[in-house]
PDB file of N, CA and C in Angstrom:
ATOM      1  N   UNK A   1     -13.482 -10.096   2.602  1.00  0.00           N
ATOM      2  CA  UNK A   1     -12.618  -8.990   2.278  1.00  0.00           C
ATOM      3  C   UNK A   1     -11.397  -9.028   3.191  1.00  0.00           C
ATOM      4  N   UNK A   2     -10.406  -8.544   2.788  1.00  0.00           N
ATOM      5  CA  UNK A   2      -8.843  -8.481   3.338  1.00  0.00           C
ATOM      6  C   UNK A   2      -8.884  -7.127   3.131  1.00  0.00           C
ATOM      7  N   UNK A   3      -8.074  -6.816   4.582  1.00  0.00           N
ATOM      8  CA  UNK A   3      -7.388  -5.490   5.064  1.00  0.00           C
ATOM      9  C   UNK A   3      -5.660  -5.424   4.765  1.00  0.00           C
ATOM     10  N   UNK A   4      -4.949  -4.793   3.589  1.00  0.00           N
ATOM     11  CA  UNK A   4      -3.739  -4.858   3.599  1.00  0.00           C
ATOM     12  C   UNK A   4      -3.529  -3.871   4.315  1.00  0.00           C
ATOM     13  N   UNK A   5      -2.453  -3.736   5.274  1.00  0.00           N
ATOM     14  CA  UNK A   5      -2.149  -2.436   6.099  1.00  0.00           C
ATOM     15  C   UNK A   5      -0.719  -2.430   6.154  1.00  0.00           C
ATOM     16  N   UNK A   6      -0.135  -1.373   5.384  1.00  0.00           N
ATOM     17  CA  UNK A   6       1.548  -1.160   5.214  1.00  0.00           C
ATOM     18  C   UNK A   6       1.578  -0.493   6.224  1.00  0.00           C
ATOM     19  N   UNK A   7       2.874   0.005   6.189  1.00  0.00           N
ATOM     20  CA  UNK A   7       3.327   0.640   7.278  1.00  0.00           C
ATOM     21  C   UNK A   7       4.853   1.715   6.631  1.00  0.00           C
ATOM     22  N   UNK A   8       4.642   2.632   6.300  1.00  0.00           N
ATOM     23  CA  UNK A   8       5.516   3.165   5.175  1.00  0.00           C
ATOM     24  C   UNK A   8       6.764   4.171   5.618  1.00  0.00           C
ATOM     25  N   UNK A   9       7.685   4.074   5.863  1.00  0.00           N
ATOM     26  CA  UNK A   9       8.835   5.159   6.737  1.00  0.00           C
ATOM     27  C   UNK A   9       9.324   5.079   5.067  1.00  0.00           C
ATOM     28  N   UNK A  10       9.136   6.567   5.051  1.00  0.00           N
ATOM     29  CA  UNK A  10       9.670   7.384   4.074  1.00  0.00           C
ATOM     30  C   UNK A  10      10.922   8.335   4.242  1.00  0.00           C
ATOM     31  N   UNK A  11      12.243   8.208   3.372  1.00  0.00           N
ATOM     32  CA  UNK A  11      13.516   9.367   3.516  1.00  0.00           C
ATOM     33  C   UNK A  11      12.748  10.159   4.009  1.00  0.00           C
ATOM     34  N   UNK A  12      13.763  10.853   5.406  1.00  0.00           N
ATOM     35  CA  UNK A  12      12.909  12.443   5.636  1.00  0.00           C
ATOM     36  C   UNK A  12      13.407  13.053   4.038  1.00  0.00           C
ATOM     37  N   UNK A  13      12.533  14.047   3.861  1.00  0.00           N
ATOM     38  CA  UNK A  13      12.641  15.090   3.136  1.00  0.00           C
ATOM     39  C   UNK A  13      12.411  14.913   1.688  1.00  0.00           C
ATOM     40  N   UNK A  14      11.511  13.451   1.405  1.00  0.00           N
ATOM     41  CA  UNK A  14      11.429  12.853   0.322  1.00  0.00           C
ATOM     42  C   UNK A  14       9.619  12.992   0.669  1.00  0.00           C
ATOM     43  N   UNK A  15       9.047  13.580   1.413  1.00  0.00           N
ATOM     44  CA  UNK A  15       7.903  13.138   1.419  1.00  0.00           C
ATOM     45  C   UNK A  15       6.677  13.741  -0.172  1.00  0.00           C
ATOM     46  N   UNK A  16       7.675  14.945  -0.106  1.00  0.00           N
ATOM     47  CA  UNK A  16       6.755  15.370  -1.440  1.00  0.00           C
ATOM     48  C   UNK A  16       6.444  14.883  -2.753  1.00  0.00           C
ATOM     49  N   UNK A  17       7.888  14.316  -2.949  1.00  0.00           N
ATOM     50  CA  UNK A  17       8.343  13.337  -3.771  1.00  0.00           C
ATOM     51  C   UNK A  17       7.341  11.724  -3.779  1.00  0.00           C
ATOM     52  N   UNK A  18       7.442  11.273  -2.842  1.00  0.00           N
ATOM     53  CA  UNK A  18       6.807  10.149  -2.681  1.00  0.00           C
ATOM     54  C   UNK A  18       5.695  10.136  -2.693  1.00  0.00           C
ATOM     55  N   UNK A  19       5.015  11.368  -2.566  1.00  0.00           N
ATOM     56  CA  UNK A  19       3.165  11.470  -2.780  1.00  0.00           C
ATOM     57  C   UNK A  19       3.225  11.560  -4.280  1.00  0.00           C
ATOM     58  N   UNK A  20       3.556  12.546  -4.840  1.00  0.00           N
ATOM     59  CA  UNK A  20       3.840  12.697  -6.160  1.00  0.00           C
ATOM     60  C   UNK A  20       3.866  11.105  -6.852  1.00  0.00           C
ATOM     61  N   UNK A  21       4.835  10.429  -6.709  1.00  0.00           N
ATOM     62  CA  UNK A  21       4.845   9.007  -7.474  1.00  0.00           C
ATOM     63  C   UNK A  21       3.737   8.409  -6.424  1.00  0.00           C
ATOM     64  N   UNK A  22       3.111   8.556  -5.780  1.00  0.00           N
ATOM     65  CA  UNK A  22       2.073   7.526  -4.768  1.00  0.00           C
ATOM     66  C   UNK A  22       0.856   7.688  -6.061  1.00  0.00           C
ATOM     67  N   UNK A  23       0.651   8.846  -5.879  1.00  0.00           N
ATOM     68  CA  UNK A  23      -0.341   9.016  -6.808  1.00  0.00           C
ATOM     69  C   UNK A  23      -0.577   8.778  -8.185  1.00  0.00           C
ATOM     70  N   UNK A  24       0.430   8.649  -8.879  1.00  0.00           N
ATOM     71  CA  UNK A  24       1.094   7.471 -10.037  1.00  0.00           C
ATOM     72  C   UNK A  24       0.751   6.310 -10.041  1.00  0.00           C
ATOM     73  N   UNK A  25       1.473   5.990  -8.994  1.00  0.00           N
ATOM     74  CA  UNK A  25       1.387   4.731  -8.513  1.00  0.00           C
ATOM     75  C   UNK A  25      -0.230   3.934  -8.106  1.00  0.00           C
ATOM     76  N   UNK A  26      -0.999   4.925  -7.943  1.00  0.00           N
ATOM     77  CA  UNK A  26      -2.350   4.352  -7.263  1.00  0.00           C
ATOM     78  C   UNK A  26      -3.130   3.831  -8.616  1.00  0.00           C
ATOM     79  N   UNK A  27      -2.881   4.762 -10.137  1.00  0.00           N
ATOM     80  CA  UNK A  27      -3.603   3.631 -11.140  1.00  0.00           C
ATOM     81  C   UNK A  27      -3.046   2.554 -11.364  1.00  0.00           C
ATOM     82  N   UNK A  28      -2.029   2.071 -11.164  1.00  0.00           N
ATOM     83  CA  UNK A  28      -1.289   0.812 -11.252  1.00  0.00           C
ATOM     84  C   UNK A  28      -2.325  -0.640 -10.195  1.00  0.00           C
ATOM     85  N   UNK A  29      -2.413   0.350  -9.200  1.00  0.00           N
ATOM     86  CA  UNK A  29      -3.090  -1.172  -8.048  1.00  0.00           C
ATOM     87  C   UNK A  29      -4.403  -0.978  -8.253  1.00  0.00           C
ATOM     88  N   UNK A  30      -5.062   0.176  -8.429  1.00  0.00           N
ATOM     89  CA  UNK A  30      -6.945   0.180  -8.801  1.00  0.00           C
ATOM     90  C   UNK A  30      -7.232  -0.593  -9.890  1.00  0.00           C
ATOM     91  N   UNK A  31      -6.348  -0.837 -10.798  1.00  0.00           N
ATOM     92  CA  UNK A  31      -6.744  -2.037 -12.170  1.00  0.00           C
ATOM     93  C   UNK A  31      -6.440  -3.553 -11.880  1.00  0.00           C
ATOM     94  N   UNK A  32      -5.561  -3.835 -10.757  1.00  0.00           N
ATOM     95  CA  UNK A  32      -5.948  -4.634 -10.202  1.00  0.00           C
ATOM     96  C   UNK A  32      -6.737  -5.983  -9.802  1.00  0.00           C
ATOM     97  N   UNK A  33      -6.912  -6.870 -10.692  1.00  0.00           N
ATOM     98  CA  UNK A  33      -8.293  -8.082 -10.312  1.00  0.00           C
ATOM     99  C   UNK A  33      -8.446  -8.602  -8.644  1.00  0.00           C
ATOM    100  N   UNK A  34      -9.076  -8.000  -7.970  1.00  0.00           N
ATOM    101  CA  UNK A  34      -9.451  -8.491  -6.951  1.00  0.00           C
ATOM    102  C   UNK A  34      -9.203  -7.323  -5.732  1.00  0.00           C
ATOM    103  N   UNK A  35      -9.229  -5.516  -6.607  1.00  0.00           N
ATOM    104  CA  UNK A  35      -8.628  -4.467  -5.953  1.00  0.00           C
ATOM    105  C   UNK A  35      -9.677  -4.395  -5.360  1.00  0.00           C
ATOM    106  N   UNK A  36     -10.242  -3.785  -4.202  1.00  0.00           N
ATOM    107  CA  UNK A  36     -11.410  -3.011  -3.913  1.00  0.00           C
ATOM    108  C   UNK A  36     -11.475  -1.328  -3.328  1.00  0.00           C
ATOM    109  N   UNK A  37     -10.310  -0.827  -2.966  1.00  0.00           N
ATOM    110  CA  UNK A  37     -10.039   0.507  -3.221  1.00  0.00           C
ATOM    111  C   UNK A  37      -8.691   0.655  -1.704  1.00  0.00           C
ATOM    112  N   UNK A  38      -8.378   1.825  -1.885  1.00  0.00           N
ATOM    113  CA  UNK A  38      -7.229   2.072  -1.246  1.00  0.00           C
ATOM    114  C   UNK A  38      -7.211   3.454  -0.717  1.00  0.00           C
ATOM    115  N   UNK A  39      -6.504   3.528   0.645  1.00  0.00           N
ATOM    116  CA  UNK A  39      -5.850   4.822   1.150  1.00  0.00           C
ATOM    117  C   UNK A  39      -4.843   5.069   1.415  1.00  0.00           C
ATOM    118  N   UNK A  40      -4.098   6.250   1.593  1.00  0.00           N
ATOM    119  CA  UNK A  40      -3.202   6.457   2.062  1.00  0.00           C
ATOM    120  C   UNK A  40      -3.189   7.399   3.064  1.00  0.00           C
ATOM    121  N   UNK A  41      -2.680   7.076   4.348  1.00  0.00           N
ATOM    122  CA  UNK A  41      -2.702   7.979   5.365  1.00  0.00           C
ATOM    123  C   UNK A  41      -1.101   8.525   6.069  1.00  0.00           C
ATOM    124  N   UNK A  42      -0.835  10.038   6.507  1.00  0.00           N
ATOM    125  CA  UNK A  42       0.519  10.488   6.797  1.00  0.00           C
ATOM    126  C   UNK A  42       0.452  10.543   8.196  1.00  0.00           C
ATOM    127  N   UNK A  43       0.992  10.233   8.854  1.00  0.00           N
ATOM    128  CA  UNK A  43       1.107  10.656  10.261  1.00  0.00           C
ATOM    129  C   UNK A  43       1.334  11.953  10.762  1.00  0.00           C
ATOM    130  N   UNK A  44       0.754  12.364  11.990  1.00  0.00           N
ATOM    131  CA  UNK A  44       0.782  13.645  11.925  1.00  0.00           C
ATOM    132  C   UNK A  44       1.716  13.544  13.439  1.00  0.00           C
ATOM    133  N   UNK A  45       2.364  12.558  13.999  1.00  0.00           N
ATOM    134  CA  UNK A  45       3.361  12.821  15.044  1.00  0.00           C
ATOM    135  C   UNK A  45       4.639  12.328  13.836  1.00  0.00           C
ATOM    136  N   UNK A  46       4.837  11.601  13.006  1.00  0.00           N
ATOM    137  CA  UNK A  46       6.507  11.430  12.454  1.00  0.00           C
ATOM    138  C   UNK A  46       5.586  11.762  11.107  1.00  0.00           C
ATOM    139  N   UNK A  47       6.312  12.643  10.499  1.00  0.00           N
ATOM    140  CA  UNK A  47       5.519  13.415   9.098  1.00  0.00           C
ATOM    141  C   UNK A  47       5.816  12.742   8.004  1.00  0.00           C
ATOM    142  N   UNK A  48       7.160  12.040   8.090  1.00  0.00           N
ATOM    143  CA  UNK A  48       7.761  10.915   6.963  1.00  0.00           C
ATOM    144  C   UNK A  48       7.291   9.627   7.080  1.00  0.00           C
ATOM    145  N   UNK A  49       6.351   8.968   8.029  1.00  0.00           N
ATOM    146  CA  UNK A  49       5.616   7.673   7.754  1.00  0.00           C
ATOM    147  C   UNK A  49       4.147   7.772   7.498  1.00  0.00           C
ATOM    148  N   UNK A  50       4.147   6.637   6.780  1.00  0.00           N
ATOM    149  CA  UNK A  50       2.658   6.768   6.292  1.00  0.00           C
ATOM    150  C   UNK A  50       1.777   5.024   6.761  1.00  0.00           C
ATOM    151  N   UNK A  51       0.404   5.179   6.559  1.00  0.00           N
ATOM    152  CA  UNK A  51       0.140   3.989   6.570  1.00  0.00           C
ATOM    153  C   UNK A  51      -0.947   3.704   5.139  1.00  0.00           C
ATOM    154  N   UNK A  52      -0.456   2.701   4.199  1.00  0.00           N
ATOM    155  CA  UNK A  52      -0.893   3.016   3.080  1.00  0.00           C
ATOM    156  C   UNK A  52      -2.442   1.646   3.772  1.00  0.00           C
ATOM    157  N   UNK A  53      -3.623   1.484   3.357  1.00  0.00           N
ATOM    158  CA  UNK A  53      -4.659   0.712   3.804  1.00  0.00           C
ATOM    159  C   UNK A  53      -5.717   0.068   2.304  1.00  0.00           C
ATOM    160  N   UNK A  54      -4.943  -1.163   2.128  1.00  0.00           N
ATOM    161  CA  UNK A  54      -5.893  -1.569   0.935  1.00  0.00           C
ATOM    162  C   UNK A  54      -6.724  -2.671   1.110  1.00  0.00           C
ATOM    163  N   UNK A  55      -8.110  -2.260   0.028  1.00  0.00           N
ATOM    164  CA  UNK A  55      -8.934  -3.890   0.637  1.00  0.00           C
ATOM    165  C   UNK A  55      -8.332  -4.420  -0.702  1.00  0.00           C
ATOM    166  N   UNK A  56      -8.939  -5.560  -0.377  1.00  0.00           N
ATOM    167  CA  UNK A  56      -9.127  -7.236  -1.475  1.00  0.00           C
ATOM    168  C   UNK A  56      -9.378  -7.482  -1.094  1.00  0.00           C
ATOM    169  N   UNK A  57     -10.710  -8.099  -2.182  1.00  0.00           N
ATOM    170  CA  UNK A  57     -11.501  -9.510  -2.079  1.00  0.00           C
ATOM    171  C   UNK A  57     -11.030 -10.558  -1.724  1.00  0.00           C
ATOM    172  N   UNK A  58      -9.773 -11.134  -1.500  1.00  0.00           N
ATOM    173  CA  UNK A  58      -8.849 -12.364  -1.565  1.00  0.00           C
ATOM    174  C   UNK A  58      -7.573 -11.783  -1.089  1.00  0.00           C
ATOM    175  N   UNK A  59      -6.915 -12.499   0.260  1.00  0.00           N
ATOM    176  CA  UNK A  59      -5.399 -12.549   0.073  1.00  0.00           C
ATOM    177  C   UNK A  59      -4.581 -12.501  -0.861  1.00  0.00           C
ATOM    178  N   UNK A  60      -4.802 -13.344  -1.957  1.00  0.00           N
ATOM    179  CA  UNK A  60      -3.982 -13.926  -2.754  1.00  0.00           C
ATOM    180  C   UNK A  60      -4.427 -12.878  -4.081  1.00  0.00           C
ATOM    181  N   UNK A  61      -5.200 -12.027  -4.356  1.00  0.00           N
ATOM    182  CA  UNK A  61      -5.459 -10.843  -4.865  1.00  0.00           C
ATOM    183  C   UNK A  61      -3.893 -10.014  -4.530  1.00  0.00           C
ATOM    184  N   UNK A  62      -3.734  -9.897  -3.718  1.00  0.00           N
ATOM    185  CA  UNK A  62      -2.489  -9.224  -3.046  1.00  0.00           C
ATOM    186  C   UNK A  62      -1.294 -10.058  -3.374  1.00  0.00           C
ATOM    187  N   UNK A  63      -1.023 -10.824  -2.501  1.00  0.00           N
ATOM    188  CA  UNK A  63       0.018 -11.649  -2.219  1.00  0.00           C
ATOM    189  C   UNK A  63       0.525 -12.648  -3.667  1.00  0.00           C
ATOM    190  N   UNK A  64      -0.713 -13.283  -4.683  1.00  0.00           N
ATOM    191  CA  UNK A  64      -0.190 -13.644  -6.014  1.00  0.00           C
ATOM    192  C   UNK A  64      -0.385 -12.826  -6.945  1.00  0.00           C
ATOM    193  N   UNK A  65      -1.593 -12.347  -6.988  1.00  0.00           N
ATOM    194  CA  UNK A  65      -1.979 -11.485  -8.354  1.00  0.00           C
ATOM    195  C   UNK A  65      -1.166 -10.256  -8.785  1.00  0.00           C
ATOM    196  N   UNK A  66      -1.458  -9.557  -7.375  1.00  0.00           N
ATOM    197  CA  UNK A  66      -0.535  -8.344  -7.402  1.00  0.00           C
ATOM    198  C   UNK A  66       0.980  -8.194  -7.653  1.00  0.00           C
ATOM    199  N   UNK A  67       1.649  -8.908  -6.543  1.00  0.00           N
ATOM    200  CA  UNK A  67       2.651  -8.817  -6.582  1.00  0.00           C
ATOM    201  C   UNK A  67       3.420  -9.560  -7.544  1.00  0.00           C
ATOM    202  N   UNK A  68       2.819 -10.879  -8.020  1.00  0.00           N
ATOM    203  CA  UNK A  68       3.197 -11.437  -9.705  1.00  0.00           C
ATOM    204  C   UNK A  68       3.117 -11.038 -10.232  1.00  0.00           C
ATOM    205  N   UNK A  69       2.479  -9.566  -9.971  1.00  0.00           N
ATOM    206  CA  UNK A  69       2.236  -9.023 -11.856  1.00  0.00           C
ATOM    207  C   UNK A  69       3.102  -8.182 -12.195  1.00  0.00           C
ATOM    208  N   UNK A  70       3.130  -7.550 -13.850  1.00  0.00           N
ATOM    209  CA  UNK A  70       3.758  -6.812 -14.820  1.00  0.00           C
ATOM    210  C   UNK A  70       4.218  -4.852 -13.408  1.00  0.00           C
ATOM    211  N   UNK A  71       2.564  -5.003 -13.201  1.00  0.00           N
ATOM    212  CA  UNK A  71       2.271  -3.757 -12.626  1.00  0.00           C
ATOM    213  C   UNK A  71       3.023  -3.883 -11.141  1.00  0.00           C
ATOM    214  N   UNK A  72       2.952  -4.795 -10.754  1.00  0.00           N
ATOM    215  CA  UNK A  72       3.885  -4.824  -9.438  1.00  0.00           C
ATOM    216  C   UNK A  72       5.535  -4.277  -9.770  1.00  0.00           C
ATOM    217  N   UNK A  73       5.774  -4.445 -10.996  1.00  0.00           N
ATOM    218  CA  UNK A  73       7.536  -4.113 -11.232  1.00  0.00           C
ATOM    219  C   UNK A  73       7.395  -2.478 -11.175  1.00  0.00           C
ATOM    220  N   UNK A  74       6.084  -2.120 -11.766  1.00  0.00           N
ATOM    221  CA  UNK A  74       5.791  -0.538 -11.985  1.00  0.00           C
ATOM    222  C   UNK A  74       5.984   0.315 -10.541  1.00  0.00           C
ATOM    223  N   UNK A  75       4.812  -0.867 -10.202  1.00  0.00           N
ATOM    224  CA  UNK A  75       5.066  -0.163  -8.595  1.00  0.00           C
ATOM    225  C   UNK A  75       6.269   0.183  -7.721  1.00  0.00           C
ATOM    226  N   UNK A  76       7.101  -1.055  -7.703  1.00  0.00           N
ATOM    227  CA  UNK A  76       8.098  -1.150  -7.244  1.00  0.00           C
ATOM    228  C   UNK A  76       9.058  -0.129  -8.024  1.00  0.00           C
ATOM    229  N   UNK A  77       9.278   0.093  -8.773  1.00  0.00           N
ATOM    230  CA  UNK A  77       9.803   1.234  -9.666  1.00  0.00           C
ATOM    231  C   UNK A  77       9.691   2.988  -9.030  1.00  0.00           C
ATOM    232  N   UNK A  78       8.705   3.050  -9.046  1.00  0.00           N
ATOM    233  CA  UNK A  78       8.362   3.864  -8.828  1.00  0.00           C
ATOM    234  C   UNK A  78       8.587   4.269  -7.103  1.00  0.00           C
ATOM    235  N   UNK A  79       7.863   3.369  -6.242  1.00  0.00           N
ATOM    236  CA  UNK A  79       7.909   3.335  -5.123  1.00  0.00           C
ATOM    237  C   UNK A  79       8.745   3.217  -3.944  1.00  0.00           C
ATOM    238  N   UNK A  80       9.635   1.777  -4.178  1.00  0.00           N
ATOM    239  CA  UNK A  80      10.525   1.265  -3.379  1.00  0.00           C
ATOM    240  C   UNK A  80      11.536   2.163  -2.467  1.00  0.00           C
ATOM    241  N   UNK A  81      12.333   2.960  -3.663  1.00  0.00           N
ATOM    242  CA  UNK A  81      13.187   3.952  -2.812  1.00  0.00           C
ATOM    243  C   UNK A  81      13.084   4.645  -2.075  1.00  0.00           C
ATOM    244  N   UNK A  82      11.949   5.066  -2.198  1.00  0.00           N
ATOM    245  CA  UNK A  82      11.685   6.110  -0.271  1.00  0.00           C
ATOM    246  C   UNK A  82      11.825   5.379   0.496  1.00  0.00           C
ATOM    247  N   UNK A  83      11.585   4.161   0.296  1.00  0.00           N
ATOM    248  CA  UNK A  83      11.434   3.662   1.924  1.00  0.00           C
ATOM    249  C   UNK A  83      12.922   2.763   2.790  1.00  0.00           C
ATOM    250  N   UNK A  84      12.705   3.190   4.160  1.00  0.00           N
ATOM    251  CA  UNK A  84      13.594   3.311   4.799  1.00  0.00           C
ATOM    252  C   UNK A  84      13.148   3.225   6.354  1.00  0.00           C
ATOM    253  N   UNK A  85      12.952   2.229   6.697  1.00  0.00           N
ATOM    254  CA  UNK A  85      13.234   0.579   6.053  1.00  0.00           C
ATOM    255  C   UNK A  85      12.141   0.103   5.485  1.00  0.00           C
ATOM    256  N   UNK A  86      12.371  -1.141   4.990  1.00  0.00           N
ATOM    257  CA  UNK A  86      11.627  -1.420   3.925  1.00  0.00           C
ATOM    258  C   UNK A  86      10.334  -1.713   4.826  1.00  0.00           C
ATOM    259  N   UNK A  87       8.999  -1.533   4.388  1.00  0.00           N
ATOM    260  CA  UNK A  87       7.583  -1.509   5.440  1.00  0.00           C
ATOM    261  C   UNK A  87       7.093  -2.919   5.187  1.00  0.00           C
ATOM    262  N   UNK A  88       6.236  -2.658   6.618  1.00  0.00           N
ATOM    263  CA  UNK A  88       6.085  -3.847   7.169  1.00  0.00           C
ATOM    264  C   UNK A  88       4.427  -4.007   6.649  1.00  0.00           C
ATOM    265  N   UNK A  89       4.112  -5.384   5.801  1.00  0.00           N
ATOM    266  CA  UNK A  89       2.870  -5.111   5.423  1.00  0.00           C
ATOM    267  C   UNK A  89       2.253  -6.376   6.385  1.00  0.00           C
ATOM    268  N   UNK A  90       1.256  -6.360   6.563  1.00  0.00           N
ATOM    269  CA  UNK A  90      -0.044  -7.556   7.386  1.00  0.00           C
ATOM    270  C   UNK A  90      -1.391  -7.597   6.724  1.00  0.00           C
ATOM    271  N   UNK A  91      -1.700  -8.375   7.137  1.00  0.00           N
ATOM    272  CA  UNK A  91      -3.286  -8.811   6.365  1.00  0.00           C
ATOM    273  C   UNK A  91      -4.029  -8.796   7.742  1.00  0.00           C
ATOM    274  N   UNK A  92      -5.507  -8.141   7.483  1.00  0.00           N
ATOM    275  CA  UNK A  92      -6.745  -8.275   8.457  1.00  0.00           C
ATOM    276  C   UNK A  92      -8.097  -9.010   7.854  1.00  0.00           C
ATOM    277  N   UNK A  93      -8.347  -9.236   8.890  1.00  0.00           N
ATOM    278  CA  UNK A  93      -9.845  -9.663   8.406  1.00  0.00           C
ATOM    279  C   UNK A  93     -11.083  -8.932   9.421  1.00  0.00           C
ATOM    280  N   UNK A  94     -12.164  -8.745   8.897  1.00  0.00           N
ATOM    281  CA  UNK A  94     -12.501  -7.677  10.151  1.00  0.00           C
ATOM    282  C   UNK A  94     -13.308  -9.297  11.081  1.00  0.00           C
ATOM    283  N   UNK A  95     -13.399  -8.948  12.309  1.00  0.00           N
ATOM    284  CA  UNK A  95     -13.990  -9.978  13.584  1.00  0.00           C
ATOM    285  C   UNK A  95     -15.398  -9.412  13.646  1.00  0.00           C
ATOM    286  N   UNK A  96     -16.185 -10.360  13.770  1.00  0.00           N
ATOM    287  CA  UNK A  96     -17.965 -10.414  13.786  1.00  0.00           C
ATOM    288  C   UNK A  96     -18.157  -9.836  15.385  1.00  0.00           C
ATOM    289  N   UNK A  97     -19.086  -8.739  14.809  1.00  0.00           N
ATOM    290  CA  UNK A  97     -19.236  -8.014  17.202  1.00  0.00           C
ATOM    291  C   UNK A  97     -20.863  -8.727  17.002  1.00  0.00           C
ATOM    292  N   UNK A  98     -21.400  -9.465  15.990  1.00  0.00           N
ATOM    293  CA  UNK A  98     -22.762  -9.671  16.305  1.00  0.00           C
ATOM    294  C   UNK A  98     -22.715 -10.417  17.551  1.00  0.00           C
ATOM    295  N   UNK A  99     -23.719 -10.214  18.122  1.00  0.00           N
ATOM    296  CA  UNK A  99     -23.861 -11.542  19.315  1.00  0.00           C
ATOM    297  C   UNK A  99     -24.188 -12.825  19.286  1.00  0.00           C
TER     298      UNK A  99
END
């Protein structure tokens, strides 16, 4: 499993707005081949960034599937303009604590 972890600076004063289409926006990536579910979290010291947190089964779930697809233009449609500057996304993998 892959950890996508955005990093989302939203227009001040757009935040209501941007939940509004987030939530739009969230059946677009749950249909997804290779989605495994998603959050979105707001910060509670800067109220206009968020950190959006998605799994996949596969990098490339993300990085080809997703973002090649039809639904990625949706997203981007919908999404893109709040942000300011454009967010910074990374991939995780979680590290083994067995001994």
């Amino acid at each position: 499993m892959i950890l996508e972890v955005a990093t989302l600076d939203v227009r001040a004063g757009q935040e209501d707005a941007f939940e509004a289409a987030f939530r739009q926006a969230s059946g677009i990536i749950s249909g997804m081949p290779g989605y495994l579910s998603h959050q979105l979290q707001r910060c509670l010291e800067k109220p206009n960034r968020y950190v959006l947190l998605v799994n996949w089964q596969a990098l490339e779930d993300h990085t080809v599937g997703f973002r090649g697809s039809p639904g990625y233009q949706q997203w981007k449609a919908l999404l893109h303009h709040f942000y300011d500057p454009f967010p910074t996304v990374e991939h995780y993998t979680a590290v083994s604590l067995a001994a």
